[in-house]
C-alpha atoms as a PDB file:
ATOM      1  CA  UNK A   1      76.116  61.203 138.053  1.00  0.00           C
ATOM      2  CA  UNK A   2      78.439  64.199 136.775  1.00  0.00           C
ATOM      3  CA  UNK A   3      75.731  66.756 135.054  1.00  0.00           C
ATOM      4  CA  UNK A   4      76.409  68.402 131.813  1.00  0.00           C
ATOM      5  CA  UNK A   5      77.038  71.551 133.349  1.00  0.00           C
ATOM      6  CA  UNK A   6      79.677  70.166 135.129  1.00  0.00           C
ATOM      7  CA  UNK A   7      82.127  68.384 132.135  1.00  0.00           C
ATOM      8  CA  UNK A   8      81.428  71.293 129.658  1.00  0.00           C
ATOM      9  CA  UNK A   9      83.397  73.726 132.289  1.00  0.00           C
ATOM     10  CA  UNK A  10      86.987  72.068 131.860  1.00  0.00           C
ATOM     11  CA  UNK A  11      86.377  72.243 127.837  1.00  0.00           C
ATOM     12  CA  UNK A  12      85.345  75.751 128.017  1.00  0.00           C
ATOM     13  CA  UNK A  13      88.306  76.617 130.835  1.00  0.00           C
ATOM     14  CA  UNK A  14      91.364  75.741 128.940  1.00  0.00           C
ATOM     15  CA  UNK A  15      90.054  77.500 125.975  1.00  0.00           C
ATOM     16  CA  UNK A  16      89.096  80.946 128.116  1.00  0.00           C
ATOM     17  CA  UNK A  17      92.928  80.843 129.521  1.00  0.00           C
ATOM     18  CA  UNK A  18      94.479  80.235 126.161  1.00  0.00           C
ATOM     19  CA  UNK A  19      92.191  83.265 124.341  1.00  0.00           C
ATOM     20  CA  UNK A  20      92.552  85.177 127.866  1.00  0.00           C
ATOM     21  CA  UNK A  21      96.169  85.334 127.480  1.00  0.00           C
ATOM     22  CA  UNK A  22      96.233  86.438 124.353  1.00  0.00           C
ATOM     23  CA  UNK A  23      94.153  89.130 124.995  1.00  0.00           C
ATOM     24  CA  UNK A  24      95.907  89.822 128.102  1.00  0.00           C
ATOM     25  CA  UNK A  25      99.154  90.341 125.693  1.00  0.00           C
ATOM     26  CA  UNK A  26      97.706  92.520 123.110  1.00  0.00           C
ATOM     27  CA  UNK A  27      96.846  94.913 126.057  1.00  0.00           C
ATOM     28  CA  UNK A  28      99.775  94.939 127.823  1.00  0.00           C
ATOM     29  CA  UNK A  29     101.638  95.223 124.705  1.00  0.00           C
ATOM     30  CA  UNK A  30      99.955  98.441 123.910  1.00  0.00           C
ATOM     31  CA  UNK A  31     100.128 100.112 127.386  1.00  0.00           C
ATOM     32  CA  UNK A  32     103.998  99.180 126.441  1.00  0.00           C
ATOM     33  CA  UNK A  33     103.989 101.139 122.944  1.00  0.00           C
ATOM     34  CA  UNK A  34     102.091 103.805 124.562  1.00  0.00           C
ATOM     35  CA  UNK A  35     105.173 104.250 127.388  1.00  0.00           C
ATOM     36  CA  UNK A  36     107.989 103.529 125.243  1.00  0.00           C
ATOM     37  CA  UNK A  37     106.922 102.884 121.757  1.00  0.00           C
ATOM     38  CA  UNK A  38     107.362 106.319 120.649  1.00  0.00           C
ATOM     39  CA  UNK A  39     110.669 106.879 122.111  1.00  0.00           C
ATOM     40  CA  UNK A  40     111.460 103.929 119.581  1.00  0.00           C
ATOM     41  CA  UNK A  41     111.315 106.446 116.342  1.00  0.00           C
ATOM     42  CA  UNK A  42     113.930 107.991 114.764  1.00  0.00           C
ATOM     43  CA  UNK A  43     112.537 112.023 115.033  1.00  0.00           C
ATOM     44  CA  UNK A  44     115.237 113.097 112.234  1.00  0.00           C
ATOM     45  CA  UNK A  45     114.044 114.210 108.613  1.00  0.00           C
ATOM     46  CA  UNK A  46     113.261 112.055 105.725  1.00  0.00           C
ATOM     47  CA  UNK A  47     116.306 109.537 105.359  1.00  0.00           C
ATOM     48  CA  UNK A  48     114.998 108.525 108.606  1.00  0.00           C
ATOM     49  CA  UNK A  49     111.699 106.975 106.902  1.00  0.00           C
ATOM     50  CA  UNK A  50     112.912 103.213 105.965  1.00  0.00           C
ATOM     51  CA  UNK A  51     114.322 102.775 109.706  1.00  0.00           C
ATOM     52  CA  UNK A  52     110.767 104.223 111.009  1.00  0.00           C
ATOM     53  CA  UNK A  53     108.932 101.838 108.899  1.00  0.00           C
ATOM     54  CA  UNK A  54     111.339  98.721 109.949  1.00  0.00           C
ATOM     55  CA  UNK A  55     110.581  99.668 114.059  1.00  0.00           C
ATOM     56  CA  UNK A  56     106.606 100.508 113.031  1.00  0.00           C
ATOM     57  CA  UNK A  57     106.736  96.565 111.434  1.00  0.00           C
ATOM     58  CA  UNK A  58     108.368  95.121 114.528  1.00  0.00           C
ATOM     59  CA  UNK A  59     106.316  96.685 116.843  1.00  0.00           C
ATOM     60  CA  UNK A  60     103.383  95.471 115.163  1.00  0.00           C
ATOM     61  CA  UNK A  61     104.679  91.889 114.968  1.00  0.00           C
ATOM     62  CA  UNK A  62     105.732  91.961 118.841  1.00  0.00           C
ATOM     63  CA  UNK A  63     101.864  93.036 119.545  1.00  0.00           C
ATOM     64  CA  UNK A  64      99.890  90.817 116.939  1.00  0.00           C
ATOM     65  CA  UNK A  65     102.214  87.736 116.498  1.00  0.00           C
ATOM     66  CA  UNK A  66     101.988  85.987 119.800  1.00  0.00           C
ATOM     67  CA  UNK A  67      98.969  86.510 120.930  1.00  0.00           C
ATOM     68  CA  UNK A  68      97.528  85.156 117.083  1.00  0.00           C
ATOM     69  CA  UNK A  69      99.636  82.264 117.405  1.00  0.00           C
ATOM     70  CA  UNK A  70      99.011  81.376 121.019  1.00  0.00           C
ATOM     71  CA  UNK A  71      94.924  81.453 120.365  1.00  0.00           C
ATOM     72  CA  UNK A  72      95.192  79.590 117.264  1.00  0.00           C
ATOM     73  CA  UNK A  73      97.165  77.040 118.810  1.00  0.00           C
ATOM     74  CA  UNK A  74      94.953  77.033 122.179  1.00  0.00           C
ATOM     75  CA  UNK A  75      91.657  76.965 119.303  1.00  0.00           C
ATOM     76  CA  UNK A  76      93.220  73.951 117.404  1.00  0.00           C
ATOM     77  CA  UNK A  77      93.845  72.031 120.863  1.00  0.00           C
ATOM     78  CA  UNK A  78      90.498  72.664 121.716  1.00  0.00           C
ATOM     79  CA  UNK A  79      88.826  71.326 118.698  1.00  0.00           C
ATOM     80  CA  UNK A  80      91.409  68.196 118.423  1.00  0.00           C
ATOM     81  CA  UNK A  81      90.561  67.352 122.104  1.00  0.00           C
ATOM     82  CA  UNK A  82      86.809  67.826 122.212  1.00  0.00           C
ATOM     83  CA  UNK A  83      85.056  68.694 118.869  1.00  0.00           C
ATOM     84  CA  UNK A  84      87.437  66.844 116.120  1.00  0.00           C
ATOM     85  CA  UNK A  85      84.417  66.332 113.965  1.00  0.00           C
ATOM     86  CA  UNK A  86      84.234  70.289 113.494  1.00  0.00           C
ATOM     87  CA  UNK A  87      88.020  70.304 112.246  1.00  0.00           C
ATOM     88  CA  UNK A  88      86.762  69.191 108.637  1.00  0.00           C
ATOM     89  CA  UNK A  89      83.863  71.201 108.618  1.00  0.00           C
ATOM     90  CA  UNK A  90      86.294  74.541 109.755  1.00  0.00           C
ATOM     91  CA  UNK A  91      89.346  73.554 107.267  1.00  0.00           C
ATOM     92  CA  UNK A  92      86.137  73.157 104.029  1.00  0.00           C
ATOM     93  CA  UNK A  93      84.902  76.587 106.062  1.00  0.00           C
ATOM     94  CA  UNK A  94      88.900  78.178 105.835  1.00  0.00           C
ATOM     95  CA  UNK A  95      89.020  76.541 101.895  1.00  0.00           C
ATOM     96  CA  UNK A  96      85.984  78.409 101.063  1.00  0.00           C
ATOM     97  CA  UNK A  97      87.375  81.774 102.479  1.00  0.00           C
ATOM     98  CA  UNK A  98      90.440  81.581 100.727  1.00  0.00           C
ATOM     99  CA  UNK A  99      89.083  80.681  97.329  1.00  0.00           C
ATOM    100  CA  UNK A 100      86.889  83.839  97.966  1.00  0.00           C
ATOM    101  CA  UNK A 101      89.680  85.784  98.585  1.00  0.00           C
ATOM    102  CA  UNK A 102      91.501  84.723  95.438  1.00  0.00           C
ATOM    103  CA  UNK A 103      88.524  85.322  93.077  1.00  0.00           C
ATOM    104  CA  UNK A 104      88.241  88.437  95.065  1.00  0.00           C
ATOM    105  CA  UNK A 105      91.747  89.400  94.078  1.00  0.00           C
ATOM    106  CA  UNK A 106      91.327  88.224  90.518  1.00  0.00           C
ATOM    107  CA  UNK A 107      88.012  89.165  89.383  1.00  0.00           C
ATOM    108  CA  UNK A 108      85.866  90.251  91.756  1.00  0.00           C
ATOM    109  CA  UNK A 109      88.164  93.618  92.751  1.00  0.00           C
ATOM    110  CA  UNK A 110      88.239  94.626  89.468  1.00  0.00           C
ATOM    111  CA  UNK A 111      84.498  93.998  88.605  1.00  0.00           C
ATOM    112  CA  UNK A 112      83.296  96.086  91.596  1.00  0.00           C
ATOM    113  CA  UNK A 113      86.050  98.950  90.641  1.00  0.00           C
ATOM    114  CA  UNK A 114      84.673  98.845  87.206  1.00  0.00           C
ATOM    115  CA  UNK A 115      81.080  99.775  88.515  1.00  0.00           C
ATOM    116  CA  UNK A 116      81.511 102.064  91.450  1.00  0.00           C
ATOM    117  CA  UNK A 117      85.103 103.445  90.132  1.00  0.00           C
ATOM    118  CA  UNK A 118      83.301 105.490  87.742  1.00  0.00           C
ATOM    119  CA  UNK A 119      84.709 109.256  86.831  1.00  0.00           C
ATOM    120  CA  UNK A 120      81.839 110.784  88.503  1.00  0.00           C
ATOM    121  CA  UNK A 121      82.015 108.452  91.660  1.00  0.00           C
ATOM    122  CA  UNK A 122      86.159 109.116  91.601  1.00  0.00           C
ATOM    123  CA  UNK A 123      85.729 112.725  91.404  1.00  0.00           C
ATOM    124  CA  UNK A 124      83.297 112.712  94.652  1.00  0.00           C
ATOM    125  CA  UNK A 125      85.562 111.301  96.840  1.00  0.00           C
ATOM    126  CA  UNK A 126      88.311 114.181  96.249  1.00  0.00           C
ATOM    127  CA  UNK A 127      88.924 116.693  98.950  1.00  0.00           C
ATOM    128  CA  UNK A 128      88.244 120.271  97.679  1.00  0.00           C
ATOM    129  CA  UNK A 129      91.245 122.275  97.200  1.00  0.00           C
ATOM    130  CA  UNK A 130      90.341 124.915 100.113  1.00  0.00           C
ATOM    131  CA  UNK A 131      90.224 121.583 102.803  1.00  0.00           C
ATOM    132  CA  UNK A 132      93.179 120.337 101.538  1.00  0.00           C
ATOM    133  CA  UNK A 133      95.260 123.715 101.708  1.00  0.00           C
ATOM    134  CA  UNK A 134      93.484 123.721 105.408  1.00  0.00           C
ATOM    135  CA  UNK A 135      95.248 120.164 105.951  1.00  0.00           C
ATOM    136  CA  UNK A 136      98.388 120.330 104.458  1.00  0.00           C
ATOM    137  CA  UNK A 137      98.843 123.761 106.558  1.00  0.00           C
ATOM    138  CA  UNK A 138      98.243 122.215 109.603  1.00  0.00           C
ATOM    139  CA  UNK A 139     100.396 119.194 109.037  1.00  0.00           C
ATOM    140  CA  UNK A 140     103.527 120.017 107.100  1.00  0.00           C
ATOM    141  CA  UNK A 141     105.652 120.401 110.194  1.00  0.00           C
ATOM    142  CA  UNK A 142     107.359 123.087 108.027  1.00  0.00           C
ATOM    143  CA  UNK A 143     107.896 121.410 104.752  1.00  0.00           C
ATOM    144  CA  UNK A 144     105.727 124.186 103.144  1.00  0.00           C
ATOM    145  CA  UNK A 145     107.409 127.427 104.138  1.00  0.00           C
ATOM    146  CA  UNK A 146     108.006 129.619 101.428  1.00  0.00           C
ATOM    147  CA  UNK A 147     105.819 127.937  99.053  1.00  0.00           C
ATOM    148  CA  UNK A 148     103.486 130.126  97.296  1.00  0.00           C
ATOM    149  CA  UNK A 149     100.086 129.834  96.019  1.00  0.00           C
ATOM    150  CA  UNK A 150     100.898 128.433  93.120  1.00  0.00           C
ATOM    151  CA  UNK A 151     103.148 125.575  94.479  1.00  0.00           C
ATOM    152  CA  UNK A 152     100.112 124.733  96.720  1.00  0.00           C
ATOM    153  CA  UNK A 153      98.053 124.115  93.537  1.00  0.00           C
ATOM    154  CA  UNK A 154     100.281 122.478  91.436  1.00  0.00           C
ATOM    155  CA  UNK A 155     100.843 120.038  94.106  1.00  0.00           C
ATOM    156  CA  UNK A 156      97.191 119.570  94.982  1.00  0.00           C
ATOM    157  CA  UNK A 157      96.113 119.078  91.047  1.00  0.00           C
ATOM    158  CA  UNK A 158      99.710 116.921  90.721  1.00  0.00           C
ATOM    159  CA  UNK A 159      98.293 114.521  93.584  1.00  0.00           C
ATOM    160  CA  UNK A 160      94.872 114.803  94.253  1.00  0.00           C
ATOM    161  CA  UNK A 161      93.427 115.149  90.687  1.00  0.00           C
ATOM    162  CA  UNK A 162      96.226 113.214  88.818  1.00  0.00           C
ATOM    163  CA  UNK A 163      97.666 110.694  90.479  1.00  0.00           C
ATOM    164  CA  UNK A 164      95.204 110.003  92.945  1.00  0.00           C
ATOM    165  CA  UNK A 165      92.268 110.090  90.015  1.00  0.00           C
ATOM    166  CA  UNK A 166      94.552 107.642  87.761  1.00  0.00           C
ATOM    167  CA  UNK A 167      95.420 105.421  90.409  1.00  0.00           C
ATOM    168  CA  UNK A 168      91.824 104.771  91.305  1.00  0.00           C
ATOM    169  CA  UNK A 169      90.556 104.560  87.475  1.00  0.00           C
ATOM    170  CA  UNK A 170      93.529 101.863  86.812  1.00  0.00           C
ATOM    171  CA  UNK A 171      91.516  99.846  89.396  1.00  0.00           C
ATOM    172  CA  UNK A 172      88.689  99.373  87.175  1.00  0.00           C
ATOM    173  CA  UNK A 173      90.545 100.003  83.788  1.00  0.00           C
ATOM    174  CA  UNK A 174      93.770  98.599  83.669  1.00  0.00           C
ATOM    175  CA  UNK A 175      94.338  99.030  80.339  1.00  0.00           C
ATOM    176  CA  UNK A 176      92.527 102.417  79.908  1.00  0.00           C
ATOM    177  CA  UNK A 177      93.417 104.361  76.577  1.00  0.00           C
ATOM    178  CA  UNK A 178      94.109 107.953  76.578  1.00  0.00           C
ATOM    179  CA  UNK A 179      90.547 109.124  76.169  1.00  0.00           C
ATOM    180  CA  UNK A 180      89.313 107.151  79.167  1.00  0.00           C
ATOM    181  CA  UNK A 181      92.123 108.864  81.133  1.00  0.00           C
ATOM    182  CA  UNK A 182      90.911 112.110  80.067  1.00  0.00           C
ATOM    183  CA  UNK A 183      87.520 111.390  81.164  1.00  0.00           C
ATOM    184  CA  UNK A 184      88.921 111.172  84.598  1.00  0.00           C
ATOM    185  CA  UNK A 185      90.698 114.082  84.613  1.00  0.00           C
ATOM    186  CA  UNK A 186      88.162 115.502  83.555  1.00  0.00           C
ATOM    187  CA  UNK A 187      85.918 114.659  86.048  1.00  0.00           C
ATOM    188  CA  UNK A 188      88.237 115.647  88.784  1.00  0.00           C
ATOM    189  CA  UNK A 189      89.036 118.881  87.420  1.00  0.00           C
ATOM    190  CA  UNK A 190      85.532 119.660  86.509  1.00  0.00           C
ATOM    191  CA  UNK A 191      84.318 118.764  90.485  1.00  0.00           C
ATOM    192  CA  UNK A 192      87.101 120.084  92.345  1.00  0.00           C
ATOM    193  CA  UNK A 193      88.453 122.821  89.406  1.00  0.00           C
ATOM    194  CA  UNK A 194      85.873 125.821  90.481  1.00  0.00           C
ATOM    195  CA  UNK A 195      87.829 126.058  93.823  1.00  0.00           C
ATOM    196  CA  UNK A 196      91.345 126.746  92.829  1.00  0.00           C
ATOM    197  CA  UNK A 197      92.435 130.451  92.858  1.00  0.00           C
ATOM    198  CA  UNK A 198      93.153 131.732  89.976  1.00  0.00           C
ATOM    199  CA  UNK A 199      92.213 129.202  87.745  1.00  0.00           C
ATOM    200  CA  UNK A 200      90.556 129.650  84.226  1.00  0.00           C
ATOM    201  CA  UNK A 201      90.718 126.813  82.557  1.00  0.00           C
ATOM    202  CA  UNK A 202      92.566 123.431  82.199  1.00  0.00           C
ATOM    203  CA  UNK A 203      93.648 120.815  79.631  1.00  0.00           C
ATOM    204  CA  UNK A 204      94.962 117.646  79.699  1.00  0.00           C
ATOM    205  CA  UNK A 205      97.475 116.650  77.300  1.00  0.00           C
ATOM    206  CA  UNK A 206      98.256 112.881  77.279  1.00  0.00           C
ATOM    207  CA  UNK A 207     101.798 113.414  75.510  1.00  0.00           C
ATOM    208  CA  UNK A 208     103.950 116.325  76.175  1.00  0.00           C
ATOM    209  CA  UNK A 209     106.364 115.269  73.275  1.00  0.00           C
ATOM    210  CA  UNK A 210     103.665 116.477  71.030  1.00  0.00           C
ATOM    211  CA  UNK A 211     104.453 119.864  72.222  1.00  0.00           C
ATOM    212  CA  UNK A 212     107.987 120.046  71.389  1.00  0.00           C
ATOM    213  CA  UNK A 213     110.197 119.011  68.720  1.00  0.00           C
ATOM    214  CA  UNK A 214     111.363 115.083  68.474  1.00  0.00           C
ATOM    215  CA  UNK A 215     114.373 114.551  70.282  1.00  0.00           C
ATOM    216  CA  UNK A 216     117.712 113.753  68.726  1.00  0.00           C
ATOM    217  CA  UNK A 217     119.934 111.077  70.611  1.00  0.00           C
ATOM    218  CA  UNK A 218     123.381 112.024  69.453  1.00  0.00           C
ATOM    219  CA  UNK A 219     126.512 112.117  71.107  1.00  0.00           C
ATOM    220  CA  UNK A 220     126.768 115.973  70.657  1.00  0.00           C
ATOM    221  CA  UNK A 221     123.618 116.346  72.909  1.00  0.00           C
ATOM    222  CA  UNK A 222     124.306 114.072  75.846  1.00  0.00           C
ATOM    223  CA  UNK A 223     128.176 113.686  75.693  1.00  0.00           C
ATOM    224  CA  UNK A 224     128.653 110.153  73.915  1.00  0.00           C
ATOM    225  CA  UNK A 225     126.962 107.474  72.221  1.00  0.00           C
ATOM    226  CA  UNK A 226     126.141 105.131  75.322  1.00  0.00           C
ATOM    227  CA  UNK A 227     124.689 108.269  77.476  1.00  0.00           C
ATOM    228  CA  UNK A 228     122.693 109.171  73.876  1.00  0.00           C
ATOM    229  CA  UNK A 229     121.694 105.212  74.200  1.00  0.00           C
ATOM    230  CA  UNK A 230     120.530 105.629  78.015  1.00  0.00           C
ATOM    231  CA  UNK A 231     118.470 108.521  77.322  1.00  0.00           C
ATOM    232  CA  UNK A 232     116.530 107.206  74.721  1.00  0.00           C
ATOM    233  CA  UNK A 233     115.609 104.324  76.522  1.00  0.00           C
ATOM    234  CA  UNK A 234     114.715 106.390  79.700  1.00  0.00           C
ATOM    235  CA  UNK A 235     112.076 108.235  77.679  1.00  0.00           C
ATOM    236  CA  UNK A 236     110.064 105.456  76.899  1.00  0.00           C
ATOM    237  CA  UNK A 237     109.402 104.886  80.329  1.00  0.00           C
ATOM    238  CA  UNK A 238     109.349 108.582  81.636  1.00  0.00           C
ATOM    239  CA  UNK A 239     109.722 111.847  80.073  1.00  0.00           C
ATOM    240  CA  UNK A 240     112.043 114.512  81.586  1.00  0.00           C
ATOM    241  CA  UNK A 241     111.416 118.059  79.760  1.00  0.00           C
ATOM    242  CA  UNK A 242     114.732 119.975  79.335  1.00  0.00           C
ATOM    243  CA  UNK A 243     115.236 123.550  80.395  1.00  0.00           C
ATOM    244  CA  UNK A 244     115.328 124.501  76.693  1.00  0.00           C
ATOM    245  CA  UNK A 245     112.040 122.594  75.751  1.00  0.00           C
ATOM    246  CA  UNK A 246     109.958 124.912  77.483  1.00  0.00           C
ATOM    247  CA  UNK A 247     109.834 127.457  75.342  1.00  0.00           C
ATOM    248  CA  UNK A 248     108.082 125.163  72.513  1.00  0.00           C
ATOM    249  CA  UNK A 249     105.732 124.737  75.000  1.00  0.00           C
ATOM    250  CA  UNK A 250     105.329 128.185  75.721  1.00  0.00           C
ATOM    251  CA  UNK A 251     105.205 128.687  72.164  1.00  0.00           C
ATOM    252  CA  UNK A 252     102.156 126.437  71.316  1.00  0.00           C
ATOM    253  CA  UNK A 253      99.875 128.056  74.299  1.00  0.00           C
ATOM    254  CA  UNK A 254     100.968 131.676  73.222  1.00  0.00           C
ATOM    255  CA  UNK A 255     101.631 132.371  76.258  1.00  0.00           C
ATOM    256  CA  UNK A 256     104.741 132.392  79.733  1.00  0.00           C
ATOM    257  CA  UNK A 257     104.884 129.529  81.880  1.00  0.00           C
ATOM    258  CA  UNK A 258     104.120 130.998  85.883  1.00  0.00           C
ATOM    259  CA  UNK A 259     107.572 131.951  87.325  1.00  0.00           C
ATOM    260  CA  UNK A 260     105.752 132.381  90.761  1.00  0.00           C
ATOM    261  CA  UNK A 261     107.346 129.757  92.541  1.00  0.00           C
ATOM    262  CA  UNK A 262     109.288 128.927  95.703  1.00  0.00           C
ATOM    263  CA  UNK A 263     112.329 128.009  93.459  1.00  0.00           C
ATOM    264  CA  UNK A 264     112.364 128.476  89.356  1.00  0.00           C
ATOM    265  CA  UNK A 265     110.371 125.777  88.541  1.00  0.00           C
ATOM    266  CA  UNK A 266     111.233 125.873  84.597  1.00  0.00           C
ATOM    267  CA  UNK A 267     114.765 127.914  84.054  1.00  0.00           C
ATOM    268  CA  UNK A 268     118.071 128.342  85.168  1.00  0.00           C
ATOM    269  CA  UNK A 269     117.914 125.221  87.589  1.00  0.00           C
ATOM    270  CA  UNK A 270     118.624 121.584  87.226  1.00  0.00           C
ATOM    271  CA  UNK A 271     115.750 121.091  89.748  1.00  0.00           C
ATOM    272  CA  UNK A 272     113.195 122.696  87.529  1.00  0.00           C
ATOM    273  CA  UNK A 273     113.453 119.926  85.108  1.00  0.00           C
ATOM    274  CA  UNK A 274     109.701 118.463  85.033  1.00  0.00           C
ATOM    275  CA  UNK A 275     109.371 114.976  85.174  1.00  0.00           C
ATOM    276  CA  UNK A 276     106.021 113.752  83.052  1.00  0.00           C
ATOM    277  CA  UNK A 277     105.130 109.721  82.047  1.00  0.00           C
ATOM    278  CA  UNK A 278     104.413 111.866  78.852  1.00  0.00           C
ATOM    279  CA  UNK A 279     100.716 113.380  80.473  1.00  0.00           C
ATOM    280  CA  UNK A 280     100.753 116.524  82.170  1.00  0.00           C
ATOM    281  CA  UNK A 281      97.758 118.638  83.227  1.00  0.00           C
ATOM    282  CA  UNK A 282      98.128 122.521  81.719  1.00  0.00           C
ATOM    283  CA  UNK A 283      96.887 125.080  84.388  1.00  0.00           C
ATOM    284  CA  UNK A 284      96.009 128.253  83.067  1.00  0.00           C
ATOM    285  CA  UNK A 285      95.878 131.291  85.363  1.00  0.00           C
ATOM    286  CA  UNK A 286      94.083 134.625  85.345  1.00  0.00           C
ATOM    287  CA  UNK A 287      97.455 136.359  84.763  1.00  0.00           C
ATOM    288  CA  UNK A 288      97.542 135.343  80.836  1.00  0.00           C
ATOM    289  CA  UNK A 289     100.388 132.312  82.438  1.00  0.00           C
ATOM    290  CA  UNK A 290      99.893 128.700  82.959  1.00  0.00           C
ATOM    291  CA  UNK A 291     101.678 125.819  84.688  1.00  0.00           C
ATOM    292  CA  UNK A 292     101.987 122.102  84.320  1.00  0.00           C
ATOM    293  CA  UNK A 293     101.964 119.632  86.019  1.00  0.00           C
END
């Protein structure tokens, strides 16, 4: 009589080879990207990013994708051959998971963003501006030479306590007004605000075209009716402040805008033009000047 032992082994065998091999793969595959995988990369500057991104995708698919589908089609075998009782019980298991995942998605995201994403809770998890200077340092391969202190803060406060604070609080509140928002800011500016040199105070103004006077779309302005058109559509999606706008705002703080920058941020440049969805955060310095951002 053949024991039990001895017919479980061939069940178990085929299904060790098939998994085997896949593992097998994904560990060859990496010794491969470790040799050659790098040499892959385009090492140019930043129009080299989309081709980077195409060879990081298709290195990940030549290391996950056959090994996946080789043990999922070794796994299905199996079952079909030996177990094909457990195939309904694994497809109810697989409907379950999914639905999960959708309601997840749905509801279940937002729900558990709208009681841990709190202002507070968002505000904790934000480096301090004296570990992110220490970071960005160390890892700008160069991008930041010449900057000065105060283009190291506006770009901390423009991505760490703006975008980065609104991004997580649209997680939870989708449709958050302007005085939700401001909570946020708030918040971030209140935890992480202490550690920026220089800085006295701050404000958050949720629409810069309250600062300076409404816009007229004529053809004088902008050169003909159509480009008069185009703007005036553009700035209900995005605001772009004109050289000769800043001095309203200016005007309504009492006070300069900082001219301490790598390049002139405000004037006598077509890239100082500030780009604001209408919300800006006003810095205001020790100096008697303020920035926004």
């Amino acid at each position: 009589m053949v024991s039990e032992k001895t017919k479980t082994k061939p069940r178990v065998k085929g299904l060790l080879i098939g998994l085997g091999i896949s593992v097998a793969w994904i560990v060859m595959a990496y010794i491969l990207f470790a040799v050659m995988g790098e040499s892959t990369f385009p090492h140019g500057g930043l129009d080299d990013i989309g081709e980077a991104i195409a060879i990081a995708f298709l290195w990940n698919v030549f290391i996950w994708g056959p090994p996946i589908v080789i043990a999922g089609v070794t796994l299905l075998a199996w079952l079909i051959k030996y177990h094909k009782k457990w195939i309904k019980f694994i497809l109810i298991g697989l409907a379950v998971i999914g639905l999960g995942v959708v309601c997840y998605v749905n509801f279940g995201k937002q729900l558990l963003a709208s009681v841990f994403n709190t202002p507070e809770n968002v505000a904790r998890k934000i480096d301090s501006y004296s570990d992110w200077y220490e970071y960005e340092n160390e890892h700008s391969y160069g991008l930041c030479d010449g900057w000065t202190e105060y283009d190291f803060i506006c770009e901390y406060v423009k991505d760490e306590l703006k975008y980065d604070t609104l991004a997580e609080m649209s997680y939870a509140h989708p449709d958050a007004d302007d005085a939700l928002e401001t909570e946020y800011i708030n918040a971030a500016m209140e935890k992480c605000g202490n550690d920026i040199p220089h800085l006295v105070r701050w404000e958050y103004v949720t629409d810069v075209t309250s600062l300076i006077p409404p816009r007229q779309y004529t053809a004088e302005r902008y050169g003909s009716e159509e480009m008069a058109e185009w703007f005036r559509e553009s700035d209900k999606d995005g605001y772009l402040i004109y050289d000769d706008e800043f001095p309203y705002i200016e005007d309504h703080f009492g006070m300069p805008l900082n001219q301490d920058h790598e390049y002139p941020r405000y004037q006598n440049s077509a890239s100082s033009f500030i780009y604001s969805y209408s919300k800006v955060i006003v810095l205001f310095y020790d100096n008697g000047t303020f920035d926004i951002v």
